[in-house]
C-alpha atoms as a PDB file:
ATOM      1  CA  UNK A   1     -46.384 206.349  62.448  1.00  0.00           C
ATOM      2  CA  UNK A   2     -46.831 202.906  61.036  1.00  0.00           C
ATOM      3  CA  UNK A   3     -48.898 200.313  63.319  1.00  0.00           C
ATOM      4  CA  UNK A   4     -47.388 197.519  64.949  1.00  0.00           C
ATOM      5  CA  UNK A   5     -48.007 194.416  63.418  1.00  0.00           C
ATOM      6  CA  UNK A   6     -48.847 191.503  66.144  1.00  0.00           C
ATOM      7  CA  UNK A   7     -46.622 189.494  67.604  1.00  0.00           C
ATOM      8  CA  UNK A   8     -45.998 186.271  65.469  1.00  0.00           C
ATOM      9  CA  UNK A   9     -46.289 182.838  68.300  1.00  0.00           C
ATOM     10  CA  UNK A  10     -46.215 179.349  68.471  1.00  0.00           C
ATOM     11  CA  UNK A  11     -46.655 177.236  71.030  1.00  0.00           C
ATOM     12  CA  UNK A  12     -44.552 174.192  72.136  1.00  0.00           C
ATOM     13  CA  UNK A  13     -46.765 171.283  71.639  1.00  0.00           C
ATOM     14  CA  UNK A  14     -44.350 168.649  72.078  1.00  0.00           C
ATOM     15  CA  UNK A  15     -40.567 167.425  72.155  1.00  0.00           C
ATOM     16  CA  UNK A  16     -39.355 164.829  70.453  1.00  0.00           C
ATOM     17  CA  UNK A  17     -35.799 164.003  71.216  1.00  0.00           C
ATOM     18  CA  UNK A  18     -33.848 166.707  69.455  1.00  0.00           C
ATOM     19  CA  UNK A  19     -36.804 168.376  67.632  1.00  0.00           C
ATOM     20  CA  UNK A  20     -39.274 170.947  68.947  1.00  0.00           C
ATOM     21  CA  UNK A  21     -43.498 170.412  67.672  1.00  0.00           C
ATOM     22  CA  UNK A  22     -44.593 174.026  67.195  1.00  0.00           C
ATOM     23  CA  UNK A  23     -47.949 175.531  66.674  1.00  0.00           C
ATOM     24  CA  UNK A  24     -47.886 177.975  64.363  1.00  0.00           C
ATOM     25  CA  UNK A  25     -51.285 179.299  63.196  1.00  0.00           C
ATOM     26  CA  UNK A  26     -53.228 176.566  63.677  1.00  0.00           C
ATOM     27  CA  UNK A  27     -50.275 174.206  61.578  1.00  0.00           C
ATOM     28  CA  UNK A  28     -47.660 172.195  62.789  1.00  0.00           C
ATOM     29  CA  UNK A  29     -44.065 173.046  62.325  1.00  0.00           C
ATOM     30  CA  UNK A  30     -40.482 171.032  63.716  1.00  0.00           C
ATOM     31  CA  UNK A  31     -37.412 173.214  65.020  1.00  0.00           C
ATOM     32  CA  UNK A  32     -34.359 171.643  66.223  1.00  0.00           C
ATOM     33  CA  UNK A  33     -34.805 172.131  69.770  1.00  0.00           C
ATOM     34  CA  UNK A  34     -31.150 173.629  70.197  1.00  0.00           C
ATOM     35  CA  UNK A  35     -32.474 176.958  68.204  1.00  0.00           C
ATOM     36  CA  UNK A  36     -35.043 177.321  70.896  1.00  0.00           C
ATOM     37  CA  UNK A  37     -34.056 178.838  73.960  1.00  0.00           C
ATOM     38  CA  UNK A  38     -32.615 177.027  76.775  1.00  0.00           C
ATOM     39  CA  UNK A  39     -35.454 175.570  79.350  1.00  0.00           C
ATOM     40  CA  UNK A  40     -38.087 175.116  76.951  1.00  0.00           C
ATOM     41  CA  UNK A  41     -40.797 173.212  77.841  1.00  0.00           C
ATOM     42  CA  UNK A  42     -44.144 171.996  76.015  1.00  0.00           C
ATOM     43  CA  UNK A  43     -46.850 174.454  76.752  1.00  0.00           C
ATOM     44  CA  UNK A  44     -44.376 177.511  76.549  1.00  0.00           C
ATOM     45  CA  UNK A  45     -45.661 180.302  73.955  1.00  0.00           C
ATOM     46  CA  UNK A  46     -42.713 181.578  71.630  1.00  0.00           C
ATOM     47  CA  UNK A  47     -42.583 184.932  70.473  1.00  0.00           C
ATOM     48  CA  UNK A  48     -41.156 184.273  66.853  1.00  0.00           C
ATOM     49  CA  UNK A  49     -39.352 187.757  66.380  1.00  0.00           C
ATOM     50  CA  UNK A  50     -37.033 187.467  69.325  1.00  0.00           C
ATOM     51  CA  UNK A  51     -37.079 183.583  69.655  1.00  0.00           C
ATOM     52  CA  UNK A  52     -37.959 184.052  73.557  1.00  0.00           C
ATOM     53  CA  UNK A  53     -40.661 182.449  75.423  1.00  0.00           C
ATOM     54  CA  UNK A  54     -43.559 185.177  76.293  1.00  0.00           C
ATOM     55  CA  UNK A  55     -44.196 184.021  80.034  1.00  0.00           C
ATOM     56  CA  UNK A  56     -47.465 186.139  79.956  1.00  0.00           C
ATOM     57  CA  UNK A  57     -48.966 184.740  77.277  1.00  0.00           C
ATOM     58  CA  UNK A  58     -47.514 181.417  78.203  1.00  0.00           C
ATOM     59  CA  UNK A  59     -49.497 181.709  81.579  1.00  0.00           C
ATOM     60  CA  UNK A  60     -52.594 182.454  79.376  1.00  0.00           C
ATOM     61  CA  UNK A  61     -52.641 179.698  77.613  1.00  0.00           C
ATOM     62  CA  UNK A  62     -52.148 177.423  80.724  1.00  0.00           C
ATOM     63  CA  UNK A  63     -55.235 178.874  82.660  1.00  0.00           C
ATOM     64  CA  UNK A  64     -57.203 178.556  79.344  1.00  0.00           C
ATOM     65  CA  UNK A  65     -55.819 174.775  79.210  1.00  0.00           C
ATOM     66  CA  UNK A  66     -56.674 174.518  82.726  1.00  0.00           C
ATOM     67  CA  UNK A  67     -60.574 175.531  82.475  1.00  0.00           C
ATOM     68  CA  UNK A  68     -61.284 173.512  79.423  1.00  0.00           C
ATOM     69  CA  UNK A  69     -60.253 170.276  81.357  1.00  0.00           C
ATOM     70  CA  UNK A  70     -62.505 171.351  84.270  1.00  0.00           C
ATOM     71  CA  UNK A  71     -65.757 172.241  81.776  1.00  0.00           C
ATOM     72  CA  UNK A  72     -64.719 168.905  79.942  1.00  0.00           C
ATOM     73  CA  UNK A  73     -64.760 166.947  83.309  1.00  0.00           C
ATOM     74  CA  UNK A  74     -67.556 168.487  84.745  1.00  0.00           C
ATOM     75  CA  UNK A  75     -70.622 166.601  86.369  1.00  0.00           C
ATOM     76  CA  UNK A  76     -68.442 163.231  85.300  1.00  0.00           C
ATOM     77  CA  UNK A  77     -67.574 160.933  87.594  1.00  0.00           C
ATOM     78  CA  UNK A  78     -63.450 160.120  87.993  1.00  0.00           C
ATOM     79  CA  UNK A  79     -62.484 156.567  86.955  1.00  0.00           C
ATOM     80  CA  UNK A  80     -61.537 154.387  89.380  1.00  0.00           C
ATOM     81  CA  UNK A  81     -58.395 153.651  90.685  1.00  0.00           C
ATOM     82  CA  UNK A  82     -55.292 155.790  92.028  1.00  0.00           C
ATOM     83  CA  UNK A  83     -53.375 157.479  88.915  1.00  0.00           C
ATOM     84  CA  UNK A  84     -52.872 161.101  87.616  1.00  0.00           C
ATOM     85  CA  UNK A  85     -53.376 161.769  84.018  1.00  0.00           C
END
C-alpha cells in the first residue's frame, strides 16, 4: 500500500479586492478569489487537493495566532486610550 502523502495547505493571509494572498510553504502566492470557495476569509487554511477550507486546521492556526499575541503582550503595559487592534 503506498503512503499518503500530506495534505498540501495554504493559508489566507489577505484579500485584496478580487485576489486571494496565500501562504504556501512559507512563499506567497495570488488566486483570484472567485476559484476559492465561497465565504473565505483571511486566516482560513486551504486544503489544496480539494480547494476546501480545513476548519480543523483552520482552528489550529487561530489558537496558535491567539497565544503568540498573549506571550508577545505579556508583562507589557496596554497603550492608552480606548481602541481595539
Amino acid at each position: 500500500m503506498k503512503p499518503r502523502s500530506p495534505k498540501v495547505r495554504a493559508s489566507v493571509d489577505r484579500i485584496e479586492d478580487d485576489l486571494a494572498v496565500l501562504v504556501v510553504d512559507g512563499r506567497e502566492v495570488t488566486r483570484p478569489l472567485a476559484s476559492l470557495p465561497e465565504g473565505v476569509r483571511e486566516g482560513d487554511v486551504l486544503d489544496l487537493e480539494s480547494l476546501e477550507v480545513d476548519r480543523e486546521a483552520t482552528e489550529a492556526l487561530r489558537a496558535e495566532v491567539d497565544q503568540a499575541r498573549q506571550r508577545a503582550l505579556r508583562g507589557k503595559t496596554p497603550p492608552p486610550g480606548d481602541f481595539d487592534l
